[in-house]
Protein backbone atom coordinates (compact mmCIF):
# COMPACT_ATOMS: atom_id res chain seq x y z
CA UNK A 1 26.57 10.58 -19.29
CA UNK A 2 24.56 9.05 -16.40
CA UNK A 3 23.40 12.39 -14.90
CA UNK A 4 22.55 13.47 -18.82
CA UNK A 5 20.07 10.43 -19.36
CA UNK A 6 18.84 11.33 -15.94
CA UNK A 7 17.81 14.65 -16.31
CA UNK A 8 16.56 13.73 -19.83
CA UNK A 9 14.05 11.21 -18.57
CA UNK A 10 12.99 13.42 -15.55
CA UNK A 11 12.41 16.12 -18.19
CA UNK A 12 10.32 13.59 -20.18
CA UNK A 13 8.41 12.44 -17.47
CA UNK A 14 7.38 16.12 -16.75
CA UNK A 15 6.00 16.94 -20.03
CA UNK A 16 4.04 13.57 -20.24
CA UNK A 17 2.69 14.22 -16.65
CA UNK A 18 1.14 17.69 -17.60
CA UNK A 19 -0.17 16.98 -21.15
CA UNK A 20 -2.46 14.25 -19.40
CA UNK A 21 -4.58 13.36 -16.28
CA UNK A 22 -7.10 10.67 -17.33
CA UNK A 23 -7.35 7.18 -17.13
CA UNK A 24 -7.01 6.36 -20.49
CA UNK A 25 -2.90 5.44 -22.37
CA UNK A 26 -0.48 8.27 -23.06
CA UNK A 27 0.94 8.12 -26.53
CA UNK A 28 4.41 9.44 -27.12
CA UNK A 29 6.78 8.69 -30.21
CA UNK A 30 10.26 8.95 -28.31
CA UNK A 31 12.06 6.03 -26.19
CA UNK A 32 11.70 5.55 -22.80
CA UNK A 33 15.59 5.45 -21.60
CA UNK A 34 15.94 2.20 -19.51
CA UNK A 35 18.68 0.95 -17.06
CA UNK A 36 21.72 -0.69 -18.75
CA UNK A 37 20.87 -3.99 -18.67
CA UNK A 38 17.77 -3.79 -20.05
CA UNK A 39 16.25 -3.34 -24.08
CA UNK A 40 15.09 0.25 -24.80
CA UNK A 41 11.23 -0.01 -25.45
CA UNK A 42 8.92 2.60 -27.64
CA UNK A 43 6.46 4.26 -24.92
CA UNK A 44 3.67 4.58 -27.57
CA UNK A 45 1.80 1.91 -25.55
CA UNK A 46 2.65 2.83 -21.64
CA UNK A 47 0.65 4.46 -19.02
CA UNK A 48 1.15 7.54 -16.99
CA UNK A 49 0.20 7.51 -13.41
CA UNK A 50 -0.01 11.15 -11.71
CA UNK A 51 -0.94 12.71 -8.45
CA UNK A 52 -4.12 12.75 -10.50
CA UNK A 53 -4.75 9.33 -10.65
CA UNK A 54 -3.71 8.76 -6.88
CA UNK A 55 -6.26 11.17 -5.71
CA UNK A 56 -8.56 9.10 -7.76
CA UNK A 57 -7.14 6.11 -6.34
CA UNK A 58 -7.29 4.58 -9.57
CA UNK A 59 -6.15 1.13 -10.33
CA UNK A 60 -4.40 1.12 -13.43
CA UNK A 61 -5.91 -1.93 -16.15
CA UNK A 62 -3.04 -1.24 -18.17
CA UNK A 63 -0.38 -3.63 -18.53
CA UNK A 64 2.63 -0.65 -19.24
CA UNK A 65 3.01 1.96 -16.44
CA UNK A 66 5.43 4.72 -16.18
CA UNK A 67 5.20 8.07 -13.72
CA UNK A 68 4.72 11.11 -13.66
CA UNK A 69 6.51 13.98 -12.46
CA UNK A 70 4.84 14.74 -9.02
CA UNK A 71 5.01 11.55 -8.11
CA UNK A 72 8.61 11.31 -5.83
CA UNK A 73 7.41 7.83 -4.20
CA UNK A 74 5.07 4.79 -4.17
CA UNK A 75 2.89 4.35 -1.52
CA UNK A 76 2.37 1.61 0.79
CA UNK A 77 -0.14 -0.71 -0.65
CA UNK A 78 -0.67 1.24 -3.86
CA UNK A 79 -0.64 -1.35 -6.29
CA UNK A 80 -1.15 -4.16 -3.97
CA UNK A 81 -2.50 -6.93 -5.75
CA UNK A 82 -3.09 -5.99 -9.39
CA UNK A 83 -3.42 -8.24 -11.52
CA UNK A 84 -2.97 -5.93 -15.02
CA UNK A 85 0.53 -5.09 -14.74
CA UNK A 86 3.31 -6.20 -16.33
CA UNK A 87 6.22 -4.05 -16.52
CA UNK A 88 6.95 -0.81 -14.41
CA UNK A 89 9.21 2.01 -15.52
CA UNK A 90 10.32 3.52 -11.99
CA UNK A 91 11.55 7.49 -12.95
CA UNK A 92 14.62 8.77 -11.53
CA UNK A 93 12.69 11.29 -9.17
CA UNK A 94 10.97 8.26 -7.18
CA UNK A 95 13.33 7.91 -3.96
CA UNK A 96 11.46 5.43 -1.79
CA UNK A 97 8.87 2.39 -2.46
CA UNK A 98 6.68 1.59 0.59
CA UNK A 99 5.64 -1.37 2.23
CA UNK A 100 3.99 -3.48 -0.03
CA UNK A 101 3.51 -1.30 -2.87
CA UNK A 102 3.63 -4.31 -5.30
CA UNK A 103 2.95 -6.95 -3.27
CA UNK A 104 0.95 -9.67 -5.27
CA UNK A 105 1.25 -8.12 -8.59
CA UNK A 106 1.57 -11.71 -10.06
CA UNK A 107 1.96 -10.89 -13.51
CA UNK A 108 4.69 -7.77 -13.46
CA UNK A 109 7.72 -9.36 -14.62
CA UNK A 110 9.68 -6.31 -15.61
CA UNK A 111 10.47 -3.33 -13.60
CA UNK A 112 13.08 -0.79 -14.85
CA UNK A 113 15.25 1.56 -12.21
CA UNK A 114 16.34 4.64 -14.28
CA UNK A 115 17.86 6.18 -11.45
CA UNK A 116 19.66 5.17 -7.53
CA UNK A 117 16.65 4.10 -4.72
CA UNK A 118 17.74 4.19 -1.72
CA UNK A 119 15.18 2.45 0.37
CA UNK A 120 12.77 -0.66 -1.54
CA UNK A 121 11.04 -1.27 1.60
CA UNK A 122 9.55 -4.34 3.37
CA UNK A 123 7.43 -6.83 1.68
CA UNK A 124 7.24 -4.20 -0.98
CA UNK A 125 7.57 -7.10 -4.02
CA UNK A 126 6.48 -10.17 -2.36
CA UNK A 127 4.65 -12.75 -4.15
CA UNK A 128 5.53 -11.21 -7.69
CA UNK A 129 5.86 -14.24 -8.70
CA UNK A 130 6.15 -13.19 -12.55
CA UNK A 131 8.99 -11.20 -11.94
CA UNK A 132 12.50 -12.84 -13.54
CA UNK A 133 15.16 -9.83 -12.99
CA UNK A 134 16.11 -7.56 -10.88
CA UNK A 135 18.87 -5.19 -11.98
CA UNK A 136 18.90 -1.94 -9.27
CA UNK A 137 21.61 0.51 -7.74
CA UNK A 138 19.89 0.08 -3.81
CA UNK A 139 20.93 1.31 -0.90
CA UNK A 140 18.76 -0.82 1.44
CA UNK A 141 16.58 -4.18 0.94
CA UNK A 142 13.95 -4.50 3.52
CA UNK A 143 12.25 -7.43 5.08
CA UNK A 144 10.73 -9.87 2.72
CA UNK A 145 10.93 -7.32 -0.13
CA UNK A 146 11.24 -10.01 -2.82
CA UNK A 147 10.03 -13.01 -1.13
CA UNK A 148 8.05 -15.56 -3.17
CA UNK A 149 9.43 -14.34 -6.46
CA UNK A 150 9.58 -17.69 -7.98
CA UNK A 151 10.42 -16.79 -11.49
CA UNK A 152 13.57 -14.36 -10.14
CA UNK A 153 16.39 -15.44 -11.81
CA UNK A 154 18.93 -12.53 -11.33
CA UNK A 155 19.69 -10.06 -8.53
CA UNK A 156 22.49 -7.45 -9.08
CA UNK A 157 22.85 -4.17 -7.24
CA UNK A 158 24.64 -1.28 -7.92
CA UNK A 159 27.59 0.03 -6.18
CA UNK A 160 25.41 2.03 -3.62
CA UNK A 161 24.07 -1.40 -2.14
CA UNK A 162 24.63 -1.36 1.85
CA UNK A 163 22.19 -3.31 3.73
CA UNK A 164 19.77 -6.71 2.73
CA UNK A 165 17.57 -7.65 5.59
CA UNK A 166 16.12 -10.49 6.31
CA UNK A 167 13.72 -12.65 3.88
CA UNK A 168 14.69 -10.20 1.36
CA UNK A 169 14.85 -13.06 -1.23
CA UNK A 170 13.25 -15.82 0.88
CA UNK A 171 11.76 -18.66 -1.51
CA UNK A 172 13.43 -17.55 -4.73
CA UNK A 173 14.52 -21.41 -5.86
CA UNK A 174 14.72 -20.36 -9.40
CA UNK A 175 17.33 -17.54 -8.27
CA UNK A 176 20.58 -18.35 -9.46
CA UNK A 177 22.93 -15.21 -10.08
CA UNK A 178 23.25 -12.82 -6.99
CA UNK A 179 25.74 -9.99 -7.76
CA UNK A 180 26.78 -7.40 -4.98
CA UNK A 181 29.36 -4.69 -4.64
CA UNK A 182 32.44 -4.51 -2.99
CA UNK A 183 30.90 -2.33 -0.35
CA UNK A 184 27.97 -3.96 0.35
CA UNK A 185 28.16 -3.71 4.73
CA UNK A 186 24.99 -5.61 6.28
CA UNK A 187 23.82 -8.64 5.03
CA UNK A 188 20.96 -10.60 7.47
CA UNK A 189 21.58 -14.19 7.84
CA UNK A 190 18.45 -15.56 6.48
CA UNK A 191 18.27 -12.85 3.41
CA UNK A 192 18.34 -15.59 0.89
CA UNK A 193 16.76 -18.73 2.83
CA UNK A 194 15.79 -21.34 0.52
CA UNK A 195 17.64 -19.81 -2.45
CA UNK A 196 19.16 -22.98 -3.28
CA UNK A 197 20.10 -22.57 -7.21
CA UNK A 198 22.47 -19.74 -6.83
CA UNK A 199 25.31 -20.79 -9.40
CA UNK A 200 26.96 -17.35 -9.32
CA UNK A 201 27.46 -14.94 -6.72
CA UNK A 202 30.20 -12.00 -5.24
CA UNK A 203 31.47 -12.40 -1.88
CA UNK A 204 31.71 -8.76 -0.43
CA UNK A 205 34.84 -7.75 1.29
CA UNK A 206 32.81 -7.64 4.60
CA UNK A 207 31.09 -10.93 4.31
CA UNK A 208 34.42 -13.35 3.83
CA UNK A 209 33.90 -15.46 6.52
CA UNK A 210 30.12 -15.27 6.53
CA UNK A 211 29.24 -15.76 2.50
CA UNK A 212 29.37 -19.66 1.64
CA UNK A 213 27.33 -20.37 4.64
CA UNK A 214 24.50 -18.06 3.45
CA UNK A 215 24.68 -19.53 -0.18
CA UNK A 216 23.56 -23.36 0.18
CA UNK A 217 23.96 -26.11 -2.87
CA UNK A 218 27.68 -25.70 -3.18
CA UNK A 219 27.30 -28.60 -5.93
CA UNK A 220 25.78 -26.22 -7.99
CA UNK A 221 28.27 -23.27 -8.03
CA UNK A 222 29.77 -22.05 -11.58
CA UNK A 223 31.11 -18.86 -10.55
CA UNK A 224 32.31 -17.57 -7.61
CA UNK A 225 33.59 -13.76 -7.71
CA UNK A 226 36.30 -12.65 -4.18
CA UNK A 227 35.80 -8.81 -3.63
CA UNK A 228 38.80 -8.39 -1.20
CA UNK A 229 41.40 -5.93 -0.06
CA UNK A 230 43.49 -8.55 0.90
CA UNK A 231 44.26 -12.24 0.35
CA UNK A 232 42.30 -14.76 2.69
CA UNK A 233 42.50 -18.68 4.11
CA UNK A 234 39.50 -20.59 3.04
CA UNK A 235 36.62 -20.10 5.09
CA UNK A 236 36.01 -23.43 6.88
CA UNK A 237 32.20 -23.13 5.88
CA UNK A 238 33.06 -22.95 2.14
CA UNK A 239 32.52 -25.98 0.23
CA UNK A 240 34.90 -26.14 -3.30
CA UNK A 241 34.12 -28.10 -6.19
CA UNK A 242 35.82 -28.73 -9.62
CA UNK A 243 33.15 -26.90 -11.85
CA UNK A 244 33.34 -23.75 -10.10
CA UNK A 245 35.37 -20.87 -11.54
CA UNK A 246 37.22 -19.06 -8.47
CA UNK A 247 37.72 -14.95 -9.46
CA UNK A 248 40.15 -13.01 -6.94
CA UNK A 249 41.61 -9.55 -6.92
CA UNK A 250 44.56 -9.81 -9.81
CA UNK A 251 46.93 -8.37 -7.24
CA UNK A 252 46.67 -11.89 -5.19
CA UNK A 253 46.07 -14.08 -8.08
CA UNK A 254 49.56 -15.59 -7.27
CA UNK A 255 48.85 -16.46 -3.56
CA UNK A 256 44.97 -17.65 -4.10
CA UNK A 257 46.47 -19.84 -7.15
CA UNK A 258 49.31 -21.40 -4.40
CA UNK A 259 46.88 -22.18 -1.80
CA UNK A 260 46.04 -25.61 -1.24
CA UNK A 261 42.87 -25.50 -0.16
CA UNK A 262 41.73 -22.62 -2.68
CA UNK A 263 42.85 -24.85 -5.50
CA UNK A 264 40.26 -27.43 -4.77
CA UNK A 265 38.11 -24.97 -7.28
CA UNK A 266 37.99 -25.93 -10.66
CA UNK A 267 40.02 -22.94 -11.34
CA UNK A 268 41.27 -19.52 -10.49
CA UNK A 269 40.80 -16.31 -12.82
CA UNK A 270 41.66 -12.78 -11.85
CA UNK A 271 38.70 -10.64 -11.52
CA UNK A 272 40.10 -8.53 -14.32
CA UNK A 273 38.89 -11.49 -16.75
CA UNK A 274 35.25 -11.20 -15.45
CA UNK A 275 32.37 -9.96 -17.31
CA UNK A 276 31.54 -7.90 -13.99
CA UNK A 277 34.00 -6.60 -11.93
CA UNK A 278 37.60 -4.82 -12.32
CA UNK A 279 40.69 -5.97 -11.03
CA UNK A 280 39.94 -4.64 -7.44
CA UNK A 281 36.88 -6.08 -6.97
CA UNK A 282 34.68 -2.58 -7.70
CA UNK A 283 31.91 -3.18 -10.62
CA UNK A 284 32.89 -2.53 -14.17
CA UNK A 285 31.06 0.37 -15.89
């Protein structure tokens, strides 16, 4: 179904890229098809940028933008500092976003993923400070991607997510749900400095002993989700509280539940129960 709404969109964008090269809005009757978590929206009122408009070098006044189908990347710097847009449908050919392609777009506070992006590279978001969700299947996070995104509420990456570098999400105090996959590998220790709302966040099985020592403000956790292979003491830098909801693998439910130091949490559910993740730990589709 996935590859289907892929190639439909990519098929969409190609027609909409040929039928127009100016500066003004494209019109088109049909829905845009956006990522799962987010509302379907009529594209009667977005923009098409094309190779067109890049040779240009054109800096879109509109406050809707979409792609066309030549364009496989976004540049470094290419909308650096526009002030018009608001919400950015990313196509499923675009495989790469450059240093600081965004940066200082304050008032985008939507952008849609309709496809996997492997690299959203350094600094490449910063100081959006609109921007409230991010919802993305990434392979890699570079340096300061998202930093100063004040408004960014939710993070949660797709089951491709490998490697968050450092400052990623530096300054995001509203940021209070960070959701990663069981095989997340390489998280920097100061990727979410100064993140200190996080209520709700996955531990990755790699990242046991290193997790509640990156997330600070244990007061404030509601839900804590353990992606694990196998059953684990307590990490001495984890902090338990009563009104924190523990979720473990459901084949060690028994043995986190037994624990004395585990049980400190308000309670223990098996992941099974959670709105995210299946009883292994891997992300529910």
């Amino acid at each position: 179904m996935k590859s289907k709404l892929s190639f439909a969109f990519a098929a969409f964008f190609v027609l909409m890229g040929l039928s127009s090269c100016d500066k003004k809005q494209t019109t088109q009757e049909t829905k845009v098809v956006t990522d799962t978590e987010a509302t379907e929206t009529p594209a009667s009122d977005i923009f098409f940028y094309t190779s067109k408009h890049r040779a240009d070098k054109y800096a879109p006044t509109e406050e809707k933008m979409g792609f066309g189908s030549q364009i496989q990347s976004i540049n470094t710097d290419e909308f650096k500092g526009n002030k018009n847009i608001k919400e950015v449908w990313v196509s499923p050919k675009i495989k790469h976003i450059a240093n600081n392609a965004f940066e200082g777009c304050t008032s985008l506070e939507k952008v849609h993923f309709q496809g996997e992006m492997p690299v959203i590279n350094d600094e490449s978001f910063m100081g959006c400070s609109a921007l409230k969700n991010l919802y993305v299947d990434v392979y890699t996070i570079g340096l300061d991607a998202f930093k100063g995104c004040t408004s960014l509420e939710t993070a949660r990456f797709g089951e491709h997510i490998y490697w968050i570098r450092n400052g990623a999400f530096g300054g995001c105090r509203k940021l209070r749900s960070v959701l990663m996959a069981i095989t997340m590998q390489k998280l920097e220790d100061e990727a979410f400095e100064g993140c200190t709302g996080i209520e709700e966040f996955s531990v990755p099985n790699d990242f046991k002993n290193r997790m509640f020592g990156l997330v600070p403000s244990a007061d404030k956790w509601k839900k804590i989700y353990l992606l694990s292979t196998e059953y684990y003491a307590m990490p001495k830098n984890c902090t338990p509280n009563q009104g924190c909801t523990l979720y473990v693998p459901d084949a060690f439910l028994a043995q986190f539940k037994a624990d004395s130091e585990w049980s400190k949490f308000g309670s223990i559910e098996p992941l099974s129960k959670s709105k995210y993740f299946t009883a292994e730990g891997f992300l529910k589709k």
